[in-house]
Protein backbone atom coordinates (compact mmCIF):
# COMPACT_ATOMS: atom_id res chain seq x y z
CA UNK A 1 -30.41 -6.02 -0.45
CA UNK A 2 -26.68 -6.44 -0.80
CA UNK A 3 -27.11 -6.51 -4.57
CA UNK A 4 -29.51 -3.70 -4.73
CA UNK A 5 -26.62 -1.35 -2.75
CA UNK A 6 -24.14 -2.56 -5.17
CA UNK A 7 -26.46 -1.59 -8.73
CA UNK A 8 -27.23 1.76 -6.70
CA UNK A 9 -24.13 2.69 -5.80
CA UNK A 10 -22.37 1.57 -9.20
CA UNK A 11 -24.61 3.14 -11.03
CA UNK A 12 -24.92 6.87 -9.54
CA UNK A 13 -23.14 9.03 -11.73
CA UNK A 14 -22.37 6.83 -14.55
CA UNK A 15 -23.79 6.99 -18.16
CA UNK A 16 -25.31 10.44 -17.33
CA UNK A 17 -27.55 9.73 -14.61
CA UNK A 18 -27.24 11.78 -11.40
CA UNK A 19 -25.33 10.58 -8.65
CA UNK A 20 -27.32 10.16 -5.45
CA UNK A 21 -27.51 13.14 -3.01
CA UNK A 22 -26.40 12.08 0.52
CA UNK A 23 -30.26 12.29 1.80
CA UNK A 24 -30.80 9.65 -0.72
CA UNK A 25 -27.90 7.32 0.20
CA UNK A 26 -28.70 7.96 4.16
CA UNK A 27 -32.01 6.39 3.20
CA UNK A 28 -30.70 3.26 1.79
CA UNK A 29 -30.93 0.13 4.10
CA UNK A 30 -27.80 -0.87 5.36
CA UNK A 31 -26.85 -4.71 5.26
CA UNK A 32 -26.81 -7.15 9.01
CA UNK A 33 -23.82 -8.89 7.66
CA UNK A 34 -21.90 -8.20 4.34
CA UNK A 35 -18.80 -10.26 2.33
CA UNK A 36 -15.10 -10.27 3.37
CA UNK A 37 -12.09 -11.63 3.00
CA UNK A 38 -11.27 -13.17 6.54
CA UNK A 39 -8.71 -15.05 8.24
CA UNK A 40 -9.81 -17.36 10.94
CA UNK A 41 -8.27 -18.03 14.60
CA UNK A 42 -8.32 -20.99 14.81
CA UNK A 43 -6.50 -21.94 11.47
CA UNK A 44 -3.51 -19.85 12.87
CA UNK A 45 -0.92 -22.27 13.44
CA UNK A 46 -2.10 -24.14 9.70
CA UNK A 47 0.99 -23.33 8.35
CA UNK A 48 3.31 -24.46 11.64
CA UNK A 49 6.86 -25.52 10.55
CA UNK A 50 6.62 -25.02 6.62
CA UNK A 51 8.92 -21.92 5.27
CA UNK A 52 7.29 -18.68 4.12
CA UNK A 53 8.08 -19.49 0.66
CA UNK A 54 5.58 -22.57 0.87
CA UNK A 55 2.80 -20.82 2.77
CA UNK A 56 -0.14 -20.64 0.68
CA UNK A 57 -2.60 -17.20 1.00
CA UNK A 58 -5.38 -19.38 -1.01
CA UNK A 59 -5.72 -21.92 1.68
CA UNK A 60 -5.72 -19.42 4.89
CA UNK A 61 -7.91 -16.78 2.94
CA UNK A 62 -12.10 -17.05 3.34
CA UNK A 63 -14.43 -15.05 1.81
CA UNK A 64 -17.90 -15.35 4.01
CA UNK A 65 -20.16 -13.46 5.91
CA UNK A 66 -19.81 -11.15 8.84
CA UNK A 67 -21.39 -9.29 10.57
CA UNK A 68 -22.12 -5.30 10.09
CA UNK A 69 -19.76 -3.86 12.81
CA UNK A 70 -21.84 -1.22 15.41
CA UNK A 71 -20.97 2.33 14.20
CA UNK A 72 -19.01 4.32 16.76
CA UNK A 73 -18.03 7.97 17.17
CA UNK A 74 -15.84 9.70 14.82
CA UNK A 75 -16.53 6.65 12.41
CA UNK A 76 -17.72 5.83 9.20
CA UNK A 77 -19.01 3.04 7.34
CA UNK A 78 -17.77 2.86 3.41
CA UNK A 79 -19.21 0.96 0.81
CA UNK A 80 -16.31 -0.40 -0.53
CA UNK A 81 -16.12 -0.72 -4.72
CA UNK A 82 -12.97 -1.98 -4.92
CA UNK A 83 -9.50 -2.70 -2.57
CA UNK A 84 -6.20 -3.99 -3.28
CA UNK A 85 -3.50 -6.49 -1.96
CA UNK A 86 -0.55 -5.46 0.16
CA UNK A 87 2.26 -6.77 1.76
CA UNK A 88 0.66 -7.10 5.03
CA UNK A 89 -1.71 -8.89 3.33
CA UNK A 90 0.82 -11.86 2.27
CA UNK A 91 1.87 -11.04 6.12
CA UNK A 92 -1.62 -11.79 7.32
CA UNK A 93 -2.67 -14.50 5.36
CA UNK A 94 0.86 -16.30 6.50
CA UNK A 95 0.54 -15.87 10.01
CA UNK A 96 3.89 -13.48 10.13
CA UNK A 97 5.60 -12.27 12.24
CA UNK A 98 2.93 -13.56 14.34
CA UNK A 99 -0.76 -14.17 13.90
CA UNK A 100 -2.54 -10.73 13.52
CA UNK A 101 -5.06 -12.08 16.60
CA UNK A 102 -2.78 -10.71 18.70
CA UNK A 103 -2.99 -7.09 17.03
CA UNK A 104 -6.59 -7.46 17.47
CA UNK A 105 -7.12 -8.83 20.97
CA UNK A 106 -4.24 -5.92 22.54
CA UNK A 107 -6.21 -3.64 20.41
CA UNK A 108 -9.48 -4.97 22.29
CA UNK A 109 -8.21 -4.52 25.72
CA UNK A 110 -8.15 -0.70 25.24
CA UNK A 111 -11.60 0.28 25.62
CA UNK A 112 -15.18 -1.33 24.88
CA UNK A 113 -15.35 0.23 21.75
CA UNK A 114 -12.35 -1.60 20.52
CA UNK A 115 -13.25 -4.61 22.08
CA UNK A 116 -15.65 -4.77 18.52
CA UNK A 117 -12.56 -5.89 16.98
CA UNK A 118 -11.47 -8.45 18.94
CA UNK A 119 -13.07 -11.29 17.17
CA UNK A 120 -12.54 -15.10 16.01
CA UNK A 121 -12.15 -13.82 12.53
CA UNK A 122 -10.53 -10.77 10.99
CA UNK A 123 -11.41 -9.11 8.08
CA UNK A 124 -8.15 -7.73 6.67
CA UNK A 125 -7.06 -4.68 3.64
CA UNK A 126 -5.91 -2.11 4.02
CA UNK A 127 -6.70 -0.16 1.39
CA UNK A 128 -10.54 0.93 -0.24
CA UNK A 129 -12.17 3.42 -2.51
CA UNK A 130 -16.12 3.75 -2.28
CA UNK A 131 -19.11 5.52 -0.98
CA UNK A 132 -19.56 6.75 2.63
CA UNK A 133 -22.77 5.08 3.82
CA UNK A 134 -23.10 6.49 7.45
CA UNK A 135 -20.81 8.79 9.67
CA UNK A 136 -20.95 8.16 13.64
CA UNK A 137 -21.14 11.34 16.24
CA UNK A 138 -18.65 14.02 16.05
CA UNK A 139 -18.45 13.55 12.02
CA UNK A 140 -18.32 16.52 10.47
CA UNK A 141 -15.96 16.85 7.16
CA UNK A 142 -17.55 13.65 5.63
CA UNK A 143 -21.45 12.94 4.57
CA UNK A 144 -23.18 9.82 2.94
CA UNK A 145 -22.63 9.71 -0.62
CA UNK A 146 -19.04 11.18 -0.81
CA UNK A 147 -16.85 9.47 -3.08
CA UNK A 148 -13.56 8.38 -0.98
CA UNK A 149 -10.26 6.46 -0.50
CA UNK A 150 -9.10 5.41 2.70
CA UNK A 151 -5.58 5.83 4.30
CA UNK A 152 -4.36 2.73 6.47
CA UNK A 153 -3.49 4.83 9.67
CA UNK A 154 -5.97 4.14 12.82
CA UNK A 155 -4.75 6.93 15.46
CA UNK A 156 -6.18 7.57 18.74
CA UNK A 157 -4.34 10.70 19.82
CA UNK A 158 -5.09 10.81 23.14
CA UNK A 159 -1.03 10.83 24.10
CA UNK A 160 0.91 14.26 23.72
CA UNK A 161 3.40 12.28 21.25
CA UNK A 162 0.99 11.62 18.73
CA UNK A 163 0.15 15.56 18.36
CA UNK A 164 3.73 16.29 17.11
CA UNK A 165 3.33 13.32 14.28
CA UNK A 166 0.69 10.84 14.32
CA UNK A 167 3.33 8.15 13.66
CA UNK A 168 4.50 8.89 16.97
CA UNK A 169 0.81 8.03 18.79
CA UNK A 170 1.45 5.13 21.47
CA UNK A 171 -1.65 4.00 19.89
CA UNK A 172 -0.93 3.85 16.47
CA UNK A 173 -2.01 0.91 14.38
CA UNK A 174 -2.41 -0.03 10.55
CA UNK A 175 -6.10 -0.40 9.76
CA UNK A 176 -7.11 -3.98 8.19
CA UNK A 177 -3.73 -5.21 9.57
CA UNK A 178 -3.56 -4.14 13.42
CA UNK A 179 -7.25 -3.35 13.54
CA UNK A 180 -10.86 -5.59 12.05
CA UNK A 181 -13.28 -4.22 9.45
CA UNK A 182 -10.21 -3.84 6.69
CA UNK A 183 -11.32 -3.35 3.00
CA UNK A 184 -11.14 -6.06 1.09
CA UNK A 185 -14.68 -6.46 2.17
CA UNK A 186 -17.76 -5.30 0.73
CA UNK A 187 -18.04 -2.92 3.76
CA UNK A 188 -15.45 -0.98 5.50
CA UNK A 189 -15.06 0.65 9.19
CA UNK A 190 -13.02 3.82 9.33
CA UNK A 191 -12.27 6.49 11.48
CA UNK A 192 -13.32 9.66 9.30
CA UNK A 193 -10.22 10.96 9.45
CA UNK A 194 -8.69 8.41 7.25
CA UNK A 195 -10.78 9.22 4.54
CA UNK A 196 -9.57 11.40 1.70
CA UNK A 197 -11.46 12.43 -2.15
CA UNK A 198 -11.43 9.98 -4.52
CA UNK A 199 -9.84 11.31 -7.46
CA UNK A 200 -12.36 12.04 -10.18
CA UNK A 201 -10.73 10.43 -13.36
CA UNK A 202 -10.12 7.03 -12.10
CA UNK A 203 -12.30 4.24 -11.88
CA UNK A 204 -12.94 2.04 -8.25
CA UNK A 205 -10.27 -0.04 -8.31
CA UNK A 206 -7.61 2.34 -10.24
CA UNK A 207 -8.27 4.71 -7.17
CA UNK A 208 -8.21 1.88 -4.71
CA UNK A 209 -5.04 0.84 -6.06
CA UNK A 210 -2.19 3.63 -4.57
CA UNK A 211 -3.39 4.85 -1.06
CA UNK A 212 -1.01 2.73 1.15
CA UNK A 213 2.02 2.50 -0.93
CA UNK A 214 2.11 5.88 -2.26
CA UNK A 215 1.42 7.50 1.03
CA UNK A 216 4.42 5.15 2.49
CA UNK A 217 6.60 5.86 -0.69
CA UNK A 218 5.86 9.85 -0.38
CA UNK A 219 7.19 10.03 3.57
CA UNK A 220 9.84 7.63 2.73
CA UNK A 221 11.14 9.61 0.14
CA UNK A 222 9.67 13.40 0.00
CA UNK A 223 8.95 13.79 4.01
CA UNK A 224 11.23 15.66 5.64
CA UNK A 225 10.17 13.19 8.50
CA UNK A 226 11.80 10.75 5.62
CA UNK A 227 14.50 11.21 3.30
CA UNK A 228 13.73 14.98 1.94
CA UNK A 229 14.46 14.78 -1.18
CA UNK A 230 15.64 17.08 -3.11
CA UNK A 231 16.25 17.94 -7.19
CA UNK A 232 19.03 16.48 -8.67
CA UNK A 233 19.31 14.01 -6.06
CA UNK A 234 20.39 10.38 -7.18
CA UNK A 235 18.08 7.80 -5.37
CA UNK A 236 18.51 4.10 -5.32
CA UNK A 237 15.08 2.04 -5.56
CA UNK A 238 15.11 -1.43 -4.57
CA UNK A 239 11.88 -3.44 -6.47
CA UNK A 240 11.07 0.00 -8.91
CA UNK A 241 8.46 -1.88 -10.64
CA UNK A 242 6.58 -3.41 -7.60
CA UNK A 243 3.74 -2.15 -5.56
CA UNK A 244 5.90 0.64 -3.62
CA UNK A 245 8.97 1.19 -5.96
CA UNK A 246 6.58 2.34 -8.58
CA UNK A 247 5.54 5.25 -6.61
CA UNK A 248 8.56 6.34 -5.78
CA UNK A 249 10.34 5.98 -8.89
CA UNK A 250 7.02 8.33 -9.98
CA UNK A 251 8.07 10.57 -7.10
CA UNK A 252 11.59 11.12 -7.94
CA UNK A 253 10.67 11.85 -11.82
CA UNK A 254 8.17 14.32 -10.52
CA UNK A 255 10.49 15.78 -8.04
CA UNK A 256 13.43 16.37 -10.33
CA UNK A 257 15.65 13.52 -9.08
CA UNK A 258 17.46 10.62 -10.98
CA UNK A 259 15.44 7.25 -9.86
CA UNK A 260 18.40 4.20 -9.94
CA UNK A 261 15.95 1.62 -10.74
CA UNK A 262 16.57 -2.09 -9.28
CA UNK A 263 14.60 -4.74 -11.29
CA UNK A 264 14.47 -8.66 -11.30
CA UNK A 265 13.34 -9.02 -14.99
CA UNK A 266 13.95 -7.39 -18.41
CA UNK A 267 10.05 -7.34 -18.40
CA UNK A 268 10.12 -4.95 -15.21
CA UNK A 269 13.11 -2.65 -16.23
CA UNK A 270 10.76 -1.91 -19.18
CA UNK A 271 8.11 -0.55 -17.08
CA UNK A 272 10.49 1.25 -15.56
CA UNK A 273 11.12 2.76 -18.51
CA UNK A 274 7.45 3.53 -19.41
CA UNK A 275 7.48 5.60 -16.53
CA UNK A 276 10.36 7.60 -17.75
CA UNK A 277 13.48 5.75 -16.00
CA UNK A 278 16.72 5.78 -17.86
CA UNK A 279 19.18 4.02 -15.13
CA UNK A 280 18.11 0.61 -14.44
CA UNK A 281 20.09 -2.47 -13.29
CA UNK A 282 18.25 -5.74 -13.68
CA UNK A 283 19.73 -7.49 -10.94
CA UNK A 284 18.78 -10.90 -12.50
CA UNK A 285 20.51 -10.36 -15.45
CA UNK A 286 23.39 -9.05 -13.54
CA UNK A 287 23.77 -11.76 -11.10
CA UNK A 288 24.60 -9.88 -8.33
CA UNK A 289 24.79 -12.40 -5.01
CA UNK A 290 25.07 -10.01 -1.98
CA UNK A 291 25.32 -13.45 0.19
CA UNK A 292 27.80 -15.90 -0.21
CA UNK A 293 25.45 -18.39 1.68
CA UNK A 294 22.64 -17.81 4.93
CA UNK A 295 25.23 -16.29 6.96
CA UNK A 296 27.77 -14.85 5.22
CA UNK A 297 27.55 -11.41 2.78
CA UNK A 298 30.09 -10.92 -0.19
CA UNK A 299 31.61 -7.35 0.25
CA UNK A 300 32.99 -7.54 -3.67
CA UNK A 301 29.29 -7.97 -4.89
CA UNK A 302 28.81 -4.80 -2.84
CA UNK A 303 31.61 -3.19 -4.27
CA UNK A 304 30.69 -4.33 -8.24
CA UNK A 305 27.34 -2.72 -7.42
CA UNK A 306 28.44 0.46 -6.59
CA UNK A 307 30.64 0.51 -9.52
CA UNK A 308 27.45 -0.58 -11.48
CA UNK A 309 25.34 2.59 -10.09
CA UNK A 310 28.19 4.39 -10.60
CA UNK A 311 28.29 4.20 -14.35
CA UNK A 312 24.50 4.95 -14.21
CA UNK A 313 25.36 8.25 -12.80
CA UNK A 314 28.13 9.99 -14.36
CA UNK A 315 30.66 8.78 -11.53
CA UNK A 316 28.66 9.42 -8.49
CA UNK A 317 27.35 7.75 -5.75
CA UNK A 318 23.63 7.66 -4.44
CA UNK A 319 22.13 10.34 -2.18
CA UNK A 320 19.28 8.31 -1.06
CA UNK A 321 18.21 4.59 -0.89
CA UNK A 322 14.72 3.83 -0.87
CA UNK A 323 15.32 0.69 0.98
CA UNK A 324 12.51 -2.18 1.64
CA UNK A 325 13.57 -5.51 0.82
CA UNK A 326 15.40 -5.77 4.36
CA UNK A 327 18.16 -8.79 5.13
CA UNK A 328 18.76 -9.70 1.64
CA UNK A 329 19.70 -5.92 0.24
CA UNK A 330 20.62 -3.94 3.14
CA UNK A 331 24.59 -4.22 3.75
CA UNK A 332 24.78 -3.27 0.26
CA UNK A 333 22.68 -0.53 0.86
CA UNK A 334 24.32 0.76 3.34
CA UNK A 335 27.44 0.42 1.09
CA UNK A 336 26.08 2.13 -1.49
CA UNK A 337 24.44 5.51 -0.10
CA UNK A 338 27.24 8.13 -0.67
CA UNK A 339 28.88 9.66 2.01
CA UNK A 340 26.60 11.84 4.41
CA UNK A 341 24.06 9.83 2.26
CA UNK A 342 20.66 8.82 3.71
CA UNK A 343 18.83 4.85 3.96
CA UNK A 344 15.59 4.96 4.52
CA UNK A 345 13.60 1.57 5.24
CA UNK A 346 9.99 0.67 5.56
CA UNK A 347 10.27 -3.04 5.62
CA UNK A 348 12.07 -6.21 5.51
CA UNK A 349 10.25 -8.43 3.19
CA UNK A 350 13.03 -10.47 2.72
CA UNK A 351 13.86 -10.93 6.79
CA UNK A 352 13.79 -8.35 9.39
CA UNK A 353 17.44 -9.09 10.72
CA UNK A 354 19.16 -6.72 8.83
CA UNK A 355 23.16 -6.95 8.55
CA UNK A 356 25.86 -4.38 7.53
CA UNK A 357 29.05 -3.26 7.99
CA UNK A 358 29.06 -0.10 10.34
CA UNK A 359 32.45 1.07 9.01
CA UNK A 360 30.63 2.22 5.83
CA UNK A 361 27.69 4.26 8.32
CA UNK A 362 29.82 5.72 10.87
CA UNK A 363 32.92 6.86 8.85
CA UNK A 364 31.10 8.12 6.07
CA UNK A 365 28.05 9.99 7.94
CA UNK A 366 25.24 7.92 6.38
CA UNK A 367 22.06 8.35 8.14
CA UNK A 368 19.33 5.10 8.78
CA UNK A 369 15.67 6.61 8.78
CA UNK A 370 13.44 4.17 9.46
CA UNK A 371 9.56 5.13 7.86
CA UNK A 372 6.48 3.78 8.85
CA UNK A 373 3.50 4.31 6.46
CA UNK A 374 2.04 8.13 7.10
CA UNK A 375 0.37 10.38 8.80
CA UNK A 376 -2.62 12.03 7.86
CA UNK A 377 -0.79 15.17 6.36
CA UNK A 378 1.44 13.07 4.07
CA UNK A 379 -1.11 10.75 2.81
CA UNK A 380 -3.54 13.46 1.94
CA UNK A 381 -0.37 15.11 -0.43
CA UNK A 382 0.36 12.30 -1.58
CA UNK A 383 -3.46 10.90 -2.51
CA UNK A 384 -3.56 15.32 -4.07
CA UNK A 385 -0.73 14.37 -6.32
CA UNK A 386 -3.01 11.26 -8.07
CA UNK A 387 -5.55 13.50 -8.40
CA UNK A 388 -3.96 16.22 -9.73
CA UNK A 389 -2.49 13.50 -12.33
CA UNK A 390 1.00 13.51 -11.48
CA UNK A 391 1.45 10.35 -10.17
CA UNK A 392 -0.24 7.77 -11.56
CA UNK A 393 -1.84 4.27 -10.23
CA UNK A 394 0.20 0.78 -10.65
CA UNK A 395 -2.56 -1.32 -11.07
CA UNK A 396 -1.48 -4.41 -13.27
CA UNK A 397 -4.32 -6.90 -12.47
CA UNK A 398 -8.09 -7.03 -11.21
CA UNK A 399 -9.66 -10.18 -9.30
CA UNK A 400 -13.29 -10.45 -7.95
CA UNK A 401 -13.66 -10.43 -3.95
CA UNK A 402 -14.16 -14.33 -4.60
CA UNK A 403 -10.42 -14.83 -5.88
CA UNK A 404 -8.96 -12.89 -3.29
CA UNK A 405 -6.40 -15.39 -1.99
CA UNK A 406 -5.16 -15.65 -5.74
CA UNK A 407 -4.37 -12.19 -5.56
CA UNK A 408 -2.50 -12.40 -2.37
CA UNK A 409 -0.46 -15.59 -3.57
CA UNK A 410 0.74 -13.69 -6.71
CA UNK A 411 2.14 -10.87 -4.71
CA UNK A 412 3.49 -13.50 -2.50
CA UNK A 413 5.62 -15.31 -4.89
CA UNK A 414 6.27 -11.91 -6.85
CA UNK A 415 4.19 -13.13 -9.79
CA UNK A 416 2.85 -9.70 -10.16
CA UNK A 417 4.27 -5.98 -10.83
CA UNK A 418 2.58 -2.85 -9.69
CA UNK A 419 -0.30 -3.29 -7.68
CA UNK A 420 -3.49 -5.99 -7.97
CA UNK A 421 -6.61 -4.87 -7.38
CA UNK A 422 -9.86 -6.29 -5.63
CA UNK A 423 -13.41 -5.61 -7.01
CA UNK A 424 -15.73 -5.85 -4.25
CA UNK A 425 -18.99 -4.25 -4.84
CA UNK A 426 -18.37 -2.37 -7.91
CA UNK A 427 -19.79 -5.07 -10.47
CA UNK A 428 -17.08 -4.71 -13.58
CA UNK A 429 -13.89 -3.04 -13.68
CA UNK A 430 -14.06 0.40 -15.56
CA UNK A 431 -17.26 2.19 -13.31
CA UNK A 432 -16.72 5.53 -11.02
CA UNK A 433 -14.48 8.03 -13.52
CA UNK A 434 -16.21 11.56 -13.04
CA UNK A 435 -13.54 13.65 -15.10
CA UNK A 436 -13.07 12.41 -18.40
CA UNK A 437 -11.65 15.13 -19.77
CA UNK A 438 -8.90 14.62 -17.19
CA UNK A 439 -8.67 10.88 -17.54
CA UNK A 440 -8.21 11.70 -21.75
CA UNK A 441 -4.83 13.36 -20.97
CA UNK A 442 -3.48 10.57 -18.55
CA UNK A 443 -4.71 7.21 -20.21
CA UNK A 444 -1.41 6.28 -21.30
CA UNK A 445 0.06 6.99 -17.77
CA UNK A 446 -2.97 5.33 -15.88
CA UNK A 447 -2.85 1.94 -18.20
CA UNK A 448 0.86 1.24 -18.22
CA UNK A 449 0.97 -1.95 -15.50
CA UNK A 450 -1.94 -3.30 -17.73
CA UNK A 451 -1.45 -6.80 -18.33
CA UNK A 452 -4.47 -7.50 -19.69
CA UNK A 453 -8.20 -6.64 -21.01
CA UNK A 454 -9.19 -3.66 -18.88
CA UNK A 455 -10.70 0.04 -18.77
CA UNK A 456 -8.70 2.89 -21.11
């Protein structure tokens, strides 16, 4: 039956034939249990004592079958065509900070409806695009058969804070991360009001590809709960070719700023410069050391990289640094913003204790923002800018569901660049584009992370 949902759904709407009306896909059977990638509790400490560096997503990563998860009010169920890898994925499949049980079984203790999620395995993703299959009670904006991507925020705004900005909810959590039924499965739980049009002239796993890191990038950066930025700002991005500096290199092109790209590889600053970067340092190439050893930073490096950025711009200093690489990059961040300039952080992938020198915040009236993902609001402008064809997805590689702790290991060790995709029930790469015409104009854009064979 599973395969039979996957020809159906693949197949509505492409080589000319109709796409199924939502009677038709409210009629088709859905599955007792379904594929996903899971991590298992009791394989949780499998990694006890080895560095993160060594920890290895392929062994901690299993793809089997669950169970179909009881639909509950203001809920939908998504056939997912395709997902991707993100950080919290390396997170999760590494058991850091801490095990992601824990999310689940606080999570569980809230009410008996959550207490679904609270499981001895936990399908993870955070990201989907793919066809709504059913919609729970109180549903309204959202019917079987509509073509959607999925934002990672789970809200359950029943506090006053969360009202004001649903980053602020008490009982905020990142879906496939702090909550079960994530999307790099071949079904997906939501709360409807996660769910957002899937833009027409992409295929699955192109529009699969940017919902988490371009929503995060586009508060970081364009929010004026983040950065604000502005034209003719100058903004400093840390990792411009990866998974989240790609989007907001996009975002300060499209916004009339000057991107200061940081790459690790002559490879990367030219994608950099596909996108339309002119200022990149290749901080390989370079050799800039911000740490003389574990516990001690180099305030020269600091000062030869501002005099680096410096030359980039004309003589002046950043107004903005898109800041995610944590321990490793932030006193020179901090160093680097110009005065009354603004860091803005949404993770420490390299180490969450994060060390600076104050002298360079307080005297000079920098500003620390720290920016978790977004709320509905900002990831629904920012998913409206893909489909409008202004920003463009990242998406370097494609694996099958079967291969998904390959994909998590390359983003691991930072053997990719962009994003890598997941097919899940979408049988090839290339189905689900709707507007060609609008695809036509964009190819270039949309294939640019290419690495290899894949759709044009």
């Amino acid at each position: 039956m599973r395969e039979q949902l996957s020809a159906v759904l693949a197949e509505s709407g492409e080589s000319g034939r109709p796409r199924l009306t939502a009677q038709e896909v409210a009629a088709l059977p859905v599955p007792e249990s379904y594929r996903a990638a899971v991590l298992l509790r009791e394989e949780t400490e499998m990694f006890a004592g080895m560095s993160s560096a060594d920890k290895d997503p392929r062994k901690s990563l299993h793809v089997q079958e669950v169970p179909t998860p009881e639909l509950g009010p203001g809920e939908a169920l998504v056939a997912v065509m395709a997902s991707s890898v993100n950080y919290n994925t390396v997170w999760s499949s590494t058991f850091e900070p801490v095990p992601t049980f824990a999310f689940l079984e606080r999570y569980g203790r809230t009410s008996p409806l959550a207490g679904r999620h609270d499981l001895p395995y936990h399908v993870i993703g955070s990201d989907l695009a793919g066809v709504v299959l059913r919609t729970g009670p109180g549903v309204n904006a959202w019917k079987p058969g509509d073509e959607v991507v999925a934002h990672c925020l789970s809200v359950e705004l029943e506090s006053p804070d969360g009202h004001d900005d649903t980053l602020l909810d008490p009982e905020q959590r990142i879906w496939g991360f702090e909550t079960n039924f994530g999307g790099l499965a071949e079904l997906a739980l939501v709360k409807s009001n996660q769910l957002m049009p899937k833009p027409g002239h992409l295929t699955w796993e192109e529009a699969a590809a940017p919902g988490l890191v371009n929503s995060t990038a586009y508060r970081q950066l364009v929010s004026r709960n983040g950065a604000g930025m502005k034209v003719g700002d100058n903004v400093l991005i840390w990792g411009a070719s990866g998974g989240l500096g790609s989007y907001a290199t996009q975002l300060a092109l499209v916004g009339g700023a000057t991107p200061i790209c940081v790459v690790s590889s002559e490879q990367k600053a030219e994608i950099c410069r596909r996108m339309g970067a002119e200022a990149i340092i290749d901080r390989s190439a370079e050799d800039y050391r911000f740490w003389k050893d574990e516990h001690t930073q180099d305030p020269k490096e600091w000062r030869r990289f501002g005099s680096r950025i410096r030359e980039l711009t004309g003589g002046e200093d950043v107004d903005i640094v898109f800041e995610h690489p944590g321990r490793e990059t932030f006193g020179a961040s901090v160093y680097a913003a110009r005065k009354g300039g603004t860091i803005v952080t949404c993770a420490s992938t390299s180490g969450y204790q994060h060390q600076f020198d104050n002298r360079y915040l307080w005297m000079s009236l920098k500003r620390i923002i720290g920016s978790h993902f977004a709320n509905y609001r900002e990831a629904w402008q920012a998913n409206r800018l893909i489909g409008k064809g202004r920003i463009h997805p990242t998406l370097s590689r494609v694996y099958p569901l079967q291969e998904v702790g390959q994909a998590a290991y390359d983003v691991h060790r930072n053997l990719h660049h962009g994003k890598v995709g997941v097919l899940a029930l979408a049988p090839q790469e290339g189905l689900g584009v709707r507007d060609a015409e609008l695809r036509a104009r964009h190819r270039h854009a949309i294939n640019r992370f290419r690495t290899g064979t894949g759709p044009v």
